[in-house]
Every structure is written in C-alpha cells, then in structure tokens.
Protein backbone atom coordinates (compact mmCIF):
# COMPACT_ATOMS: atom_id res chain seq x y z
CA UNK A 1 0.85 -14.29 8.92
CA UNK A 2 -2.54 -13.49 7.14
CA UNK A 3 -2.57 -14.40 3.36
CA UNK A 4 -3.45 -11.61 1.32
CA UNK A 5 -6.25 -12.74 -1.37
CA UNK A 6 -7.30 -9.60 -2.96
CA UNK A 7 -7.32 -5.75 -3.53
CA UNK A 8 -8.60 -4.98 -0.86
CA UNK A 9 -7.06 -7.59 1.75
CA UNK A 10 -3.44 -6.19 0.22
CA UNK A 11 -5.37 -2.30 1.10
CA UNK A 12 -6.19 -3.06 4.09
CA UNK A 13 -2.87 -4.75 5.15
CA UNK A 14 -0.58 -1.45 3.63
CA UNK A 15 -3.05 1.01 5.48
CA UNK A 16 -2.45 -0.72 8.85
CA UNK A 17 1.36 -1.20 8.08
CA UNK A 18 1.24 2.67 6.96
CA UNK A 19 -0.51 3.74 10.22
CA UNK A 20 1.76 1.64 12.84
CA UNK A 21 4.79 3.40 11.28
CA UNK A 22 3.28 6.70 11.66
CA UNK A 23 3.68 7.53 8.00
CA UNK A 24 0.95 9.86 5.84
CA UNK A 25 -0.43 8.79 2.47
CA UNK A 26 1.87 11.51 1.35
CA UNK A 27 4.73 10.41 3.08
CA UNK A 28 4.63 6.74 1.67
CA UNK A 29 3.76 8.01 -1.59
CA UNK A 30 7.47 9.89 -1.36
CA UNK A 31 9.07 7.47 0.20
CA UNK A 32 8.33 4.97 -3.10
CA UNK A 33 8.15 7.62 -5.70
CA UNK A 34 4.28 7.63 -6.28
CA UNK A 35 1.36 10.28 -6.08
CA UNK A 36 -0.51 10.04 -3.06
CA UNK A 37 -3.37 9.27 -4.95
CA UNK A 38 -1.96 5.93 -5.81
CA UNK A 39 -1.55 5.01 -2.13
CA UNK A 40 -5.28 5.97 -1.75
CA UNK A 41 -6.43 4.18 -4.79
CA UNK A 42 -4.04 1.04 -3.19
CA UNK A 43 -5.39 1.42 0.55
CA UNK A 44 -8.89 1.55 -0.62
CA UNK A 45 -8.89 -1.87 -2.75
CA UNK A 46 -8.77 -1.02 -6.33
CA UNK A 47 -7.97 -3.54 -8.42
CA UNK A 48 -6.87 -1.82 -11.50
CA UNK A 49 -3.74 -0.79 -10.29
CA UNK A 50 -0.16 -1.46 -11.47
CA UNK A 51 1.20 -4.71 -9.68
CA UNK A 52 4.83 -3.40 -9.88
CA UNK A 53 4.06 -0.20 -8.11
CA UNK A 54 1.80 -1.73 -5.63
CA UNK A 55 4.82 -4.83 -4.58
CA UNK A 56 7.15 -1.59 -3.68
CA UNK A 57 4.77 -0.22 -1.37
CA UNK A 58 3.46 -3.60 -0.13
CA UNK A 59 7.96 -4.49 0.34
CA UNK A 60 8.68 -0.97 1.94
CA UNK A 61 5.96 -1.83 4.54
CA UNK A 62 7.49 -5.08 5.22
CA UNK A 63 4.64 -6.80 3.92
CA UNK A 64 5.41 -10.23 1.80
C-alpha cells in the first residue's frame, strides 16, 4: 500500500480509484454529496481543502 504524504499524492490516489470504478467527477461528487468542483479541486492537489470532505471521498474509494 503506497502512503499518501500530500495533496496531491491523496489527488492522485482518488483520481485513479475514481477512474478504475468507472465513476465521473460528477458522479463521485453525488455519490458523497459534493460539487464536482470539489472533486476537481481534490484530484488536482489543492491543499486548501476541507479534510472532512476530502476523508469521505478518499473512504468511498476504499482508500485508507
């Protein structure tokens, strides 16, 4: 399992999650009640985002 150290290690890790499951932005975003915005701003590494938001997507994706 690869230890997630930052932003963008935890973006990188949701996209790829996101992708293999065959989900949208849009369609995660739903799924976790957030604006696909956020799980752009998430994929792409920003680091100003809410941590409680961004654990529900990162746990929905099976990531941990």
């Amino acid at each position: 399992m690869k230890t997630i150290d930052s932003a963008k290690a935890l973006g990188a890790a949701a996209r790829g999650a996101r992708i293999e499951r065959g989900l949208s932005q849009q369609a995660l975003a739903d799924l976790n009640g957030l604006s696909r915005k956020f799980i752009g701003d998430l994929e792409s590494g920003k680091n100003s985002l809410e941590l409680g938001p961004a654990l529900k997507v990162a746990s929905s994706l099976g990531i941990h």
